[in-house]
Every structure is written in C-alpha cells, then in structure tokens.
N, C-alpha and C. Protein backbone atom coordinates (compact mmCIF):
# COMPACT_ATOMS: atom_id res chain seq x y z
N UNK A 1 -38.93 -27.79 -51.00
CA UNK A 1 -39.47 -26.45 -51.13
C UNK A 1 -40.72 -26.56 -52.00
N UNK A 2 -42.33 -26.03 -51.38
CA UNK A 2 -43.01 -25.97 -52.40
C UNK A 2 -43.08 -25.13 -53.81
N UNK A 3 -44.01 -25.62 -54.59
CA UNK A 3 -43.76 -24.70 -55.72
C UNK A 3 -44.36 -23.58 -55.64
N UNK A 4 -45.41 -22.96 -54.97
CA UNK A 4 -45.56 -21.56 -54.40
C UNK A 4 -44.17 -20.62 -53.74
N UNK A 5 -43.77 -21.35 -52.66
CA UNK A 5 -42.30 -20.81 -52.15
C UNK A 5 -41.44 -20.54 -53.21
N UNK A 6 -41.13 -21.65 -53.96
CA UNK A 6 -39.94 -20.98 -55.22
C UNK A 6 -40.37 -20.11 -56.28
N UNK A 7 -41.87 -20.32 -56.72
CA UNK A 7 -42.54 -19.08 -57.68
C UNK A 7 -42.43 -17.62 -56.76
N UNK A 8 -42.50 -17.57 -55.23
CA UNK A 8 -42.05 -16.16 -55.22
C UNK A 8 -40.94 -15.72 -54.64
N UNK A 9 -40.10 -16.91 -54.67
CA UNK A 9 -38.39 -16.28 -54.73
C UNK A 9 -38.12 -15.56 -55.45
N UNK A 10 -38.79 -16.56 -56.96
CA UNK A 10 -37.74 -16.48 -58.22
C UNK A 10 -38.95 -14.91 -58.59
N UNK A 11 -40.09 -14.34 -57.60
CA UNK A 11 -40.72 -13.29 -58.10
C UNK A 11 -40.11 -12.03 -57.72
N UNK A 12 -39.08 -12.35 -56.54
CA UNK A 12 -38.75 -11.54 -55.49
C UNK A 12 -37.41 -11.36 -56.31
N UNK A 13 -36.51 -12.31 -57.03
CA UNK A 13 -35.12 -12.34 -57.46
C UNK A 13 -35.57 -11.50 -58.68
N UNK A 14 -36.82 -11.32 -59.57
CA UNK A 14 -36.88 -10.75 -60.80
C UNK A 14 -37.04 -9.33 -59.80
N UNK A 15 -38.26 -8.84 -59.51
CA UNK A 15 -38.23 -7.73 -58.91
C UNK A 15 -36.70 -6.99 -58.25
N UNK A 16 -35.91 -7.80 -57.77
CA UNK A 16 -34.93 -7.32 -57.57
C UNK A 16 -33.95 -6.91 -58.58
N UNK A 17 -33.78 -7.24 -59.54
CA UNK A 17 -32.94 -7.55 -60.39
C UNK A 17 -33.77 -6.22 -61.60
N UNK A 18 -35.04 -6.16 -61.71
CA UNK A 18 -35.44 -5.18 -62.60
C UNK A 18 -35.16 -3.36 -61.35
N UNK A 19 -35.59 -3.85 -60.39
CA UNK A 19 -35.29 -2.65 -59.47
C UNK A 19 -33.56 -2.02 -59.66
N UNK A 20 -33.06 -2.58 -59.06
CA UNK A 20 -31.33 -2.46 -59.42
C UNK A 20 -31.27 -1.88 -60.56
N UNK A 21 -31.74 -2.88 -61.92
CA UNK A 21 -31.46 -2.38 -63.15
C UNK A 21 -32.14 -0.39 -64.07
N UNK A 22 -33.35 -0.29 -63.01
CA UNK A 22 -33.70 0.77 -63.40
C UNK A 22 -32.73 1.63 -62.36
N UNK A 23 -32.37 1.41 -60.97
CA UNK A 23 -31.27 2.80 -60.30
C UNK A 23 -29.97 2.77 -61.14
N UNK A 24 -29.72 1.58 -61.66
CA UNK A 24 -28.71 1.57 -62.49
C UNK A 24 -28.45 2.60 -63.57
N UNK A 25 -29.89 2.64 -63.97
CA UNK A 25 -30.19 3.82 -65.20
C UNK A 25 -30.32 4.83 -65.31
N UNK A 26 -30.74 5.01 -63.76
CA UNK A 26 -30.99 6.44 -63.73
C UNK A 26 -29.68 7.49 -63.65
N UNK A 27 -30.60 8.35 -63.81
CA UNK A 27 -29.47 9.61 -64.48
C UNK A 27 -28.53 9.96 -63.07
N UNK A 28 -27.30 10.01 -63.38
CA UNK A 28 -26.41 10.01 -62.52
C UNK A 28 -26.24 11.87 -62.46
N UNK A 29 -25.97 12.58 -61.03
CA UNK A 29 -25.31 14.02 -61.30
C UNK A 29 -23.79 13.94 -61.27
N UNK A 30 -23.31 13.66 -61.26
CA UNK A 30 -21.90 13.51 -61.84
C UNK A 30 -21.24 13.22 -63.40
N UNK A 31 -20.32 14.51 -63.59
CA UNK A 31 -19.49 14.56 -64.69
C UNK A 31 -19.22 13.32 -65.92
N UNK A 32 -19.56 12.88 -66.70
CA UNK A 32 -19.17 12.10 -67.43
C UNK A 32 -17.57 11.91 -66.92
N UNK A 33 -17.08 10.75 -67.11
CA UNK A 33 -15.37 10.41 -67.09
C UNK A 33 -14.54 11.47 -67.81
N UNK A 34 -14.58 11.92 -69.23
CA UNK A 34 -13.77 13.32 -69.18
C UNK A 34 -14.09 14.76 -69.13
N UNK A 35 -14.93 14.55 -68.25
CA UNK A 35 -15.41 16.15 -68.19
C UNK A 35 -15.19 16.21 -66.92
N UNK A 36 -14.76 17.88 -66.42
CA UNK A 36 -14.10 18.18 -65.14
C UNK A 36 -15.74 18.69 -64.20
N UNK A 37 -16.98 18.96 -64.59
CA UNK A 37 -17.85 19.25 -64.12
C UNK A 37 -19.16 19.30 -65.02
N UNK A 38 -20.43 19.16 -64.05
CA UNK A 38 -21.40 18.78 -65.20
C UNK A 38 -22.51 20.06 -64.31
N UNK A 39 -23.59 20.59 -65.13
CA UNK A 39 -24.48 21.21 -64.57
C UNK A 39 -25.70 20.50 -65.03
N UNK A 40 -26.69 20.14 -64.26
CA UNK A 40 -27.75 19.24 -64.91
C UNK A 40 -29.37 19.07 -63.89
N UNK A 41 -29.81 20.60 -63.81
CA UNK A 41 -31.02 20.62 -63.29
C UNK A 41 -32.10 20.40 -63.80
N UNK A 42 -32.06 19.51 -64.71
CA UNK A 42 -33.47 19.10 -65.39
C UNK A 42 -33.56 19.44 -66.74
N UNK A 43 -34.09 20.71 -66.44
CA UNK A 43 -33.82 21.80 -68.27
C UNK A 43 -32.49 22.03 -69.24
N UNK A 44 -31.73 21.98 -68.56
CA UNK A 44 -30.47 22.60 -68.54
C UNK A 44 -29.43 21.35 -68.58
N UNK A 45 -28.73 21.36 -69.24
CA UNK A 45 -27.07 20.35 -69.17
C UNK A 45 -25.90 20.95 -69.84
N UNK A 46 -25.00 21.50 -68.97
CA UNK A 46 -23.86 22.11 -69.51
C UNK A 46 -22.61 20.93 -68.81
N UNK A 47 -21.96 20.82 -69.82
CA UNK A 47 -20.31 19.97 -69.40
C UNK A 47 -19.42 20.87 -69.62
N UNK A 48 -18.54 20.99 -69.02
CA UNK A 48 -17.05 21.67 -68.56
C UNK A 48 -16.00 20.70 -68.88
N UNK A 49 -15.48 20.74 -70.16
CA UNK A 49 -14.41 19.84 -70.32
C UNK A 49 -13.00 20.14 -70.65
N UNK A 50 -11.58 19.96 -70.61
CA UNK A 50 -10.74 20.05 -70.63
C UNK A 50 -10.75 19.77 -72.71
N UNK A 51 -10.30 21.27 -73.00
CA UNK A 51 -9.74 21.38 -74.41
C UNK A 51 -8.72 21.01 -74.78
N UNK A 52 -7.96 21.83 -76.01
CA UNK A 52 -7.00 21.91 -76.68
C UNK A 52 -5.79 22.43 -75.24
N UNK A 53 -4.44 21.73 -75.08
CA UNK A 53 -3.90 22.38 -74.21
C UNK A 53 -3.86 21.25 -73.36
N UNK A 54 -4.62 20.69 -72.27
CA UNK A 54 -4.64 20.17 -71.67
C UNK A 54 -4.33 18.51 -71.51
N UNK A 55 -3.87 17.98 -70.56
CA UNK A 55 -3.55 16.81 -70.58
C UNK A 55 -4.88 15.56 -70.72
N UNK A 56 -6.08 16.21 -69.95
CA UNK A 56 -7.35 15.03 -70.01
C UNK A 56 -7.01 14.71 -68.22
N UNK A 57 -8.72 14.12 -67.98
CA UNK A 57 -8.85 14.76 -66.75
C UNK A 57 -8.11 13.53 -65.94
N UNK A 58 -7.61 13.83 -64.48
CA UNK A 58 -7.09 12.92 -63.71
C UNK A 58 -7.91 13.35 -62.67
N UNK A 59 -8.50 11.80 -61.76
CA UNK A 59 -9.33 11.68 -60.69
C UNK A 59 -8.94 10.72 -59.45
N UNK A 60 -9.52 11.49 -58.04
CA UNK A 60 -9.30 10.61 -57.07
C UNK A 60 -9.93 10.75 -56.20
N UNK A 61 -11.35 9.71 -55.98
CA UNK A 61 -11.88 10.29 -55.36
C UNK A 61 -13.31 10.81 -56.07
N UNK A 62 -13.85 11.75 -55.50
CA UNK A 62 -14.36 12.44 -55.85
C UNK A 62 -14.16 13.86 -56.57
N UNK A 63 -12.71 14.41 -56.54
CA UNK A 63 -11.69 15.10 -56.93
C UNK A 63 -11.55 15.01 -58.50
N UNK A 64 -11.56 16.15 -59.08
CA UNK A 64 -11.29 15.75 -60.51
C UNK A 64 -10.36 17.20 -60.64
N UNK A 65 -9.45 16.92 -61.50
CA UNK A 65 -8.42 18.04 -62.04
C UNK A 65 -7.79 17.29 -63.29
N UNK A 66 -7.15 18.79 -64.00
CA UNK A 66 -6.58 18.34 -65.19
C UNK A 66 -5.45 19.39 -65.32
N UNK A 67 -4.08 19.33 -65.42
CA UNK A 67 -2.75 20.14 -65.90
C UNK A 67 -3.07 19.88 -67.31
N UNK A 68 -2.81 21.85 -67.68
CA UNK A 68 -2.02 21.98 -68.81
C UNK A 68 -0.42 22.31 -68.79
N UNK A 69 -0.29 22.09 -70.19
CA UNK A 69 1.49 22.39 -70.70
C UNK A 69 2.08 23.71 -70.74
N UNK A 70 0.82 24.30 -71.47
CA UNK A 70 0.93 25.77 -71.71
C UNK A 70 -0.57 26.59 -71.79
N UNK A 71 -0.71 27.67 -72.86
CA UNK A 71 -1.79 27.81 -73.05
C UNK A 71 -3.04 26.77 -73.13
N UNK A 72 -4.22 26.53 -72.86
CA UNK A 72 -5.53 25.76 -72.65
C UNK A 72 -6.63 26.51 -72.68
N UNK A 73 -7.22 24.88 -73.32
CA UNK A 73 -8.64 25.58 -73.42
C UNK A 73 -9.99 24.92 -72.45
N UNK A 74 -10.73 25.56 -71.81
CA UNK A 74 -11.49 25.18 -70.95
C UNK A 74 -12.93 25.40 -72.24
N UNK A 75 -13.82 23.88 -72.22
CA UNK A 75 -15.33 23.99 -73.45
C UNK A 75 -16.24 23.89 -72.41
N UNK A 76 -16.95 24.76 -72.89
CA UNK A 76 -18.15 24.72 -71.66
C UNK A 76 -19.90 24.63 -72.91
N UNK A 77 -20.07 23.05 -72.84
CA UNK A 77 -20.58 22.46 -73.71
C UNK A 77 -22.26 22.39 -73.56
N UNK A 78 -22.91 23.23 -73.59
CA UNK A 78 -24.21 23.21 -73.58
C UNK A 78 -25.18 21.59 -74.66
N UNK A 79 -26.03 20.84 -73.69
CA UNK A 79 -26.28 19.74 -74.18
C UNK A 79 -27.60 19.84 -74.37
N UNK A 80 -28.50 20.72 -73.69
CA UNK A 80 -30.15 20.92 -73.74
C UNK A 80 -30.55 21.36 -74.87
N UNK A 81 -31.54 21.83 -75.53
CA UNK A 81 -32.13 22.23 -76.53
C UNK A 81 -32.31 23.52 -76.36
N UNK A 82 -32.04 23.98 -75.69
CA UNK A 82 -32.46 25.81 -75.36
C UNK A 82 -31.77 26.65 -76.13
N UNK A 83 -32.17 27.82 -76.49
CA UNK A 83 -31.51 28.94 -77.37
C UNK A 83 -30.73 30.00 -76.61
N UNK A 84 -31.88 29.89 -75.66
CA UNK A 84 -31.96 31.12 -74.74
C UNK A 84 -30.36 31.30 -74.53
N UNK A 85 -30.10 32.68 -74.03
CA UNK A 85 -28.75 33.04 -73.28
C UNK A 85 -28.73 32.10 -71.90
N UNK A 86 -27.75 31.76 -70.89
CA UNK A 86 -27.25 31.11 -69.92
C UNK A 86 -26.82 31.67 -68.98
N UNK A 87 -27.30 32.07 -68.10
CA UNK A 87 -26.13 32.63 -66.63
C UNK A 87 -26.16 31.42 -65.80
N UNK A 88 -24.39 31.59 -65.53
CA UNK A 88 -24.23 30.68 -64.59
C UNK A 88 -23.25 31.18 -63.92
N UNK A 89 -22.51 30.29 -62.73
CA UNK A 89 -21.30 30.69 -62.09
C UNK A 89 -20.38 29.80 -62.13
N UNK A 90 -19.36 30.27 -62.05
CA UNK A 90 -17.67 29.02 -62.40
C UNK A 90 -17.27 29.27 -61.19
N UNK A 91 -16.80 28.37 -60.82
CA UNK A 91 -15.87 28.46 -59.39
C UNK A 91 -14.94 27.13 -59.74
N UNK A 92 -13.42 27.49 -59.05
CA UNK A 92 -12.33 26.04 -59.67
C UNK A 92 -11.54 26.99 -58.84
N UNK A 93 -10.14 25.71 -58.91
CA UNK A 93 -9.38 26.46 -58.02
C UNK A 93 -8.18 25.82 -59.02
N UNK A 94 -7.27 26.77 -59.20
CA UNK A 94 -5.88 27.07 -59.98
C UNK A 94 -4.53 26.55 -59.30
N UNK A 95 -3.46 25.95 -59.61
CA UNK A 95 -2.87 25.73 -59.10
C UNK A 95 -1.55 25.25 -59.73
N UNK A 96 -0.27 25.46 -59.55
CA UNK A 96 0.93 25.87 -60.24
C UNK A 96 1.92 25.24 -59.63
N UNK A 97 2.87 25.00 -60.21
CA UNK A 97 4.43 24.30 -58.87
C UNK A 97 5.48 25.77 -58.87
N UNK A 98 6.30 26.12 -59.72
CA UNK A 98 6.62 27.77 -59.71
C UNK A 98 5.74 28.47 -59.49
N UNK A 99 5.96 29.35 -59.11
CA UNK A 99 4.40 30.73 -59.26
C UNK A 99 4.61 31.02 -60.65
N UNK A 100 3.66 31.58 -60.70
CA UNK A 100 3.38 32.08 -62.01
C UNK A 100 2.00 33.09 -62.38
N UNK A 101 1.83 33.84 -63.19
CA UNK A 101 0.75 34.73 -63.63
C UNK A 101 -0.33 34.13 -64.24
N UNK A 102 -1.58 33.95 -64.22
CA UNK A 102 -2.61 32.97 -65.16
C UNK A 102 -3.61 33.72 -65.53
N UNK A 103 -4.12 34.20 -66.56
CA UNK A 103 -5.36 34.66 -67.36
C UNK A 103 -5.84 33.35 -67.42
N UNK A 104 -7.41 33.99 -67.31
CA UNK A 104 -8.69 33.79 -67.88
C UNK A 104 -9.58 34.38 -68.89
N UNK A 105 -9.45 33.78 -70.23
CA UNK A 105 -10.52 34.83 -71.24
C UNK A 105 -11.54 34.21 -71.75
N UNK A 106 -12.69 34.85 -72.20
CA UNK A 106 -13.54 34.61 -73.21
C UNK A 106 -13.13 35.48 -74.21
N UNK A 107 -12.57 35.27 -75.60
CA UNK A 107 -12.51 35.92 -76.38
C UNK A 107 -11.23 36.75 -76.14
N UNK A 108 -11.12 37.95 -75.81
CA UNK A 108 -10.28 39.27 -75.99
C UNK A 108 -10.73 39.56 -74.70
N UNK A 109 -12.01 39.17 -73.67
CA UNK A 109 -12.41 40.03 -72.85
C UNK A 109 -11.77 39.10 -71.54
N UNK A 110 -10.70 39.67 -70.74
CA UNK A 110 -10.24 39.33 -69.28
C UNK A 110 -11.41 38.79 -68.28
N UNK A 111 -11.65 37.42 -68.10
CA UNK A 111 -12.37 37.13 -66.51
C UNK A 111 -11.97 36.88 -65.47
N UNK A 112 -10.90 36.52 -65.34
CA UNK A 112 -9.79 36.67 -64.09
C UNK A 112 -8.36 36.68 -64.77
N UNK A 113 -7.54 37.32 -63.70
CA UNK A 113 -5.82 37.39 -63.75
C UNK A 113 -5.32 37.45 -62.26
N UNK A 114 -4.05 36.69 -62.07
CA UNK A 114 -4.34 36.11 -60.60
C UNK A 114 -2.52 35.79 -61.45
N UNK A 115 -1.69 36.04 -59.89
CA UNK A 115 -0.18 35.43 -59.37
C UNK A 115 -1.08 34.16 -58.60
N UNK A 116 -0.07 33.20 -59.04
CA UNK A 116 -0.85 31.29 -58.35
C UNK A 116 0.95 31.61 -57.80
N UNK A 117 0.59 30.94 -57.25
CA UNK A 117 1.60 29.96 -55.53
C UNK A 117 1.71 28.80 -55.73
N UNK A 118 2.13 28.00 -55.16
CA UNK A 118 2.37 26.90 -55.08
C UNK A 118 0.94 25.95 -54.20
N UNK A 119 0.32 27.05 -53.60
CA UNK A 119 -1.15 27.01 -52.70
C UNK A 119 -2.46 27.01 -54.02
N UNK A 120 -3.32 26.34 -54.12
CA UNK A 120 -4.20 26.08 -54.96
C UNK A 120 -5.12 27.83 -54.81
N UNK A 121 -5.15 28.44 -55.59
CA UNK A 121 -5.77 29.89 -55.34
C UNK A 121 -7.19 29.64 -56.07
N UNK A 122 -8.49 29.85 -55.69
CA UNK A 122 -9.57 30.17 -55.95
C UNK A 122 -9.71 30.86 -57.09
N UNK A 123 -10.54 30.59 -58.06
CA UNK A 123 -11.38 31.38 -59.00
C UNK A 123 -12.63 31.69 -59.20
N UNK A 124 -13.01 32.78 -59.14
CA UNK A 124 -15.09 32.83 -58.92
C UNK A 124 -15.19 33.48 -59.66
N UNK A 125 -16.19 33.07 -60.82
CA UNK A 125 -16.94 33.88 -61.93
C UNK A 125 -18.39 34.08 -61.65
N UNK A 126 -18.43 35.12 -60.58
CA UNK A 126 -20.40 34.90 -60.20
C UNK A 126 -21.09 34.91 -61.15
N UNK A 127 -20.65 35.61 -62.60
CA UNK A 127 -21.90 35.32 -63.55
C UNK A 127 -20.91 35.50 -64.85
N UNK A 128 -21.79 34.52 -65.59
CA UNK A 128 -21.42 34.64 -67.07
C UNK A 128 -21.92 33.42 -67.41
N UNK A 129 -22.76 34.22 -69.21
CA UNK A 129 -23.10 33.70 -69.41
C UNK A 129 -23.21 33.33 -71.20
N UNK A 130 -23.84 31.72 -70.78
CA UNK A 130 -23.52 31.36 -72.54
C UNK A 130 -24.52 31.51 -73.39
N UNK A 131 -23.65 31.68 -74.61
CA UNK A 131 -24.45 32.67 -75.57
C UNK A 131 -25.10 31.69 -76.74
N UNK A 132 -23.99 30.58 -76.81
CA UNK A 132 -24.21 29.37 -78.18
C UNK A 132 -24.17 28.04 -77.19
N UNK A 133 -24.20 26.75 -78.01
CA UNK A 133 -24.09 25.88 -77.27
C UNK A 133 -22.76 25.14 -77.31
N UNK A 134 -21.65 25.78 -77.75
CA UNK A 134 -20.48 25.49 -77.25
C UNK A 134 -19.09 27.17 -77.47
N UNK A 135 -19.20 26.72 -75.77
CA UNK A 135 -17.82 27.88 -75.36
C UNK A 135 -16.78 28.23 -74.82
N UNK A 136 -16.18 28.39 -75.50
CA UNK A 136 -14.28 28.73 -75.22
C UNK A 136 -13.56 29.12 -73.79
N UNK A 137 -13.09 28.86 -73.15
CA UNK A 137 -12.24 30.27 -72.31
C UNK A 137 -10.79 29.65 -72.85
N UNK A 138 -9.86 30.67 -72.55
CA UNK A 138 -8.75 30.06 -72.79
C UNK A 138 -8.21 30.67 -71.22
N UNK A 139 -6.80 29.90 -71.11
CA UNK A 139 -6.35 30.31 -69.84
C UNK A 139 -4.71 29.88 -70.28
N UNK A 140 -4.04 31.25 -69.89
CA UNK A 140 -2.20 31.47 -70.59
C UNK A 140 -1.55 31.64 -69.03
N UNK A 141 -0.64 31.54 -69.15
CA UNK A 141 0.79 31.85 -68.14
C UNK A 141 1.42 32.98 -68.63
N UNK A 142 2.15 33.32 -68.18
CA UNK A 142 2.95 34.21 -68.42
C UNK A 142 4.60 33.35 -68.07
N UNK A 143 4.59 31.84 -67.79
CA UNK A 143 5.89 31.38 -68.01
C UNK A 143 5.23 29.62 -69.01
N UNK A 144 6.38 29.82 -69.00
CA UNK A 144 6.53 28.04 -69.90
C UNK A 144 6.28 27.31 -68.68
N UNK A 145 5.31 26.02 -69.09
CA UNK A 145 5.49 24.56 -68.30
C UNK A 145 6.69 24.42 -68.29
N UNK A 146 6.73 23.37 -67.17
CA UNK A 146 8.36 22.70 -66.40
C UNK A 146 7.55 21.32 -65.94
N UNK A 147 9.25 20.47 -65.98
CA UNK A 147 9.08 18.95 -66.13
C UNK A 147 9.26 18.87 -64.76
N UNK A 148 8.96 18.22 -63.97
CA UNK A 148 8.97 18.19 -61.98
C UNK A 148 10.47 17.48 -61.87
N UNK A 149 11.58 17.80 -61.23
CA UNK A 149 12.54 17.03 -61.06
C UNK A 149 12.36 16.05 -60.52
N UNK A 150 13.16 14.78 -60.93
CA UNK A 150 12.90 14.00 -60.09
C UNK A 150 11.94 12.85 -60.41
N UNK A 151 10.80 13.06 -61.27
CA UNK A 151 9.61 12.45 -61.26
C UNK A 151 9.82 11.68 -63.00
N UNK A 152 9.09 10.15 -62.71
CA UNK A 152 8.83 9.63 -63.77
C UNK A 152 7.58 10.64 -64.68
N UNK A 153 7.19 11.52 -64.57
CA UNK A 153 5.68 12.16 -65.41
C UNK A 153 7.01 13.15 -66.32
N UNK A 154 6.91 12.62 -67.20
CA UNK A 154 7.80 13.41 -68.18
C UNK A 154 6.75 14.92 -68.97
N UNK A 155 5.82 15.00 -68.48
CA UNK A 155 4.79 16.09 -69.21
C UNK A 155 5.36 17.47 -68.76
N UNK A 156 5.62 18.84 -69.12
CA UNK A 156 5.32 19.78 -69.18
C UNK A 156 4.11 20.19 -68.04
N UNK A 157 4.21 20.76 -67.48
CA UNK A 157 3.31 21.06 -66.25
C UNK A 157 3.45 22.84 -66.26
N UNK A 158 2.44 23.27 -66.87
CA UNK A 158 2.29 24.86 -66.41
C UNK A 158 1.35 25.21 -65.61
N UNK A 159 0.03 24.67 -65.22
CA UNK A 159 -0.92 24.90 -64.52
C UNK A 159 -1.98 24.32 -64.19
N UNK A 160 -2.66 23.59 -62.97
CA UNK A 160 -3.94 22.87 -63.33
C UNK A 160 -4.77 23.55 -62.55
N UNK A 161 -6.53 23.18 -63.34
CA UNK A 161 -7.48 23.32 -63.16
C UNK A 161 -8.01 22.24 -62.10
N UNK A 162 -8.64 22.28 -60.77
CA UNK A 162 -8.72 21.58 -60.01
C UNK A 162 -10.36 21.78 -59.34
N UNK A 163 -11.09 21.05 -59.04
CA UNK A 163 -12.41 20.88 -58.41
C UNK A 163 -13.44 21.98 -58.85
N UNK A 164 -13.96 21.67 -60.71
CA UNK A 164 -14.54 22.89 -61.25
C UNK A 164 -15.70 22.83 -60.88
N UNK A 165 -16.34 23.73 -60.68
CA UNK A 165 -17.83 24.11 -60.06
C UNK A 165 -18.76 24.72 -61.39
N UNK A 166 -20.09 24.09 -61.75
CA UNK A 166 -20.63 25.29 -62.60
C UNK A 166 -22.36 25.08 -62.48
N UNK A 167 -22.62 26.04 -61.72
CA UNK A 167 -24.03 26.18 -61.14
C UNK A 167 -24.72 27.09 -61.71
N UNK A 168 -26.07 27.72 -60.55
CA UNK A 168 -26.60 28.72 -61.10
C UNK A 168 -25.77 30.35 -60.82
N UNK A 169 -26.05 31.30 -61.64
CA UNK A 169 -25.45 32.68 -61.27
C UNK A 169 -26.35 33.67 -59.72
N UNK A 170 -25.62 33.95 -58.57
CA UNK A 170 -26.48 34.45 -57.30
C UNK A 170 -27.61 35.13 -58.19
C-alpha cells in the first residue's frame, strides 16, 4: 500500500471518527433516563419527572411510565433561563388495576378528576402554565394501592402515569 493511500485512510478513519463523535453530542430530544417527558424547542427546556410518591420511571421501548403507591407528585422542572410565565399542554394517560377515582392538582386548584378502569384513560391539560422554575401537581386516589396477586413485584400499586406529553398550549 502506498504511503499516500494509507495517509488518506487513516484521513478518512479520523474524519469518521470526529463525525460520529460530534452526532454523538448532539443534543438528543428525548427525556433524560428519569424523566417521564422532556420539552426542548431551543429557548425553552422543561422536564416532567416522577416525584415524591412514585416508584421512578420504567421503560420499553420508546414507552415510558411510572406507578405510584399512593398519593404522588408529578415536577415539572423548568431548565432555561427565562422568567417569563409558560403555557404549555400536558397530555398522559392514567391507568389503574381496580378502578378507582384520581385527582389532579396544582396547589388547592382541581385540573382533572376522572373514575380510571382498568383501560388506560386519557388526560389533556390544553393549557397551563408555569409560573417559577420548578412545579408541583400532585395526583390522590380515593382508594389505597394494592399488591397484584400472584406477582413477584411486591410494591403497592395505586396508579400509573403512562406516555407523558408536554408541548406547546393550542
């Protein structure tokens, strides 16, 4: 092999290898590993992560969900530098093994209340918006978690949060 030929292998193996290494770097749109959803149009970076309450997220797929025990807290974590107020929209879908009753709050103030099935039921918050750069919802039952008969998962299971969405508000 001449030494021209191997000077632009080994020019072609660096170029390759720095190429790779910068897609490598680049900014991914997908959720960090424990966060159930990420919003990240440039200006803007909000994470949706599983609080106080919750087990921590389980994935498959492209699929991300997380069961709580009982009461939970959903942080909706503003990462940009902005002051400004936030509208956005939540969309997730709820889902229970008994039925059961499930609130959604910010604060004292009701954003959804919904009977769940055993069928994953929809939640849409077309707008709301954040005020600081880190914020609360909490989300209650109206029964106690239950252990699944049968099953090695010894956890308390009252309700999970399943495929959270958080975009712009219509």
């Amino acid at each position: 092999m001449s030494s021209a030929l191997r000077q632009s292998l080994y020019a072609l193996a660096a170029g390759l290898a720095v190429a790779g290494g910068v897609w490598f770097m680049l900014p991914k749109s997908q959720p960090p590993p424990q966060a159930l959803a990420l919003l990240d149009d440039g200006s803007r970076i909000v994470y949706v992560e599983p609080g106080a309450g919750f087990y921590g997220v389980e994935r498959k797929s492209a699929r991300r969900w997380a069961w709580a025990g009982g009461p939970a807290t959903l942080v909706l974590r503003r990462l940009d530098p902005g002051t400004d107020p936030l509208t956005v929209r939540l969309r997730f879908d709820l889902h229970c093994l008994p039925p059961r009753e499930v609130t959604l709050r910010h604060g004292n103030f009701i954003l959804w209340k919904g009977l769940l099935s055993e069928k994953r039921t929809p939640v849409d918050i077309p707008v709301f918006t954040l005020t600081g750069p880190v914020t609360e919802l909490t989300l209650t039952s109206d029964r106690p978690g239950v252990q699944l008969e049968g099953s090695p998962d010894t956890r308390l299971l009252d309700f999970a949060v399943y495929d959270f969405e958080i975009g712009a508000a219509d």
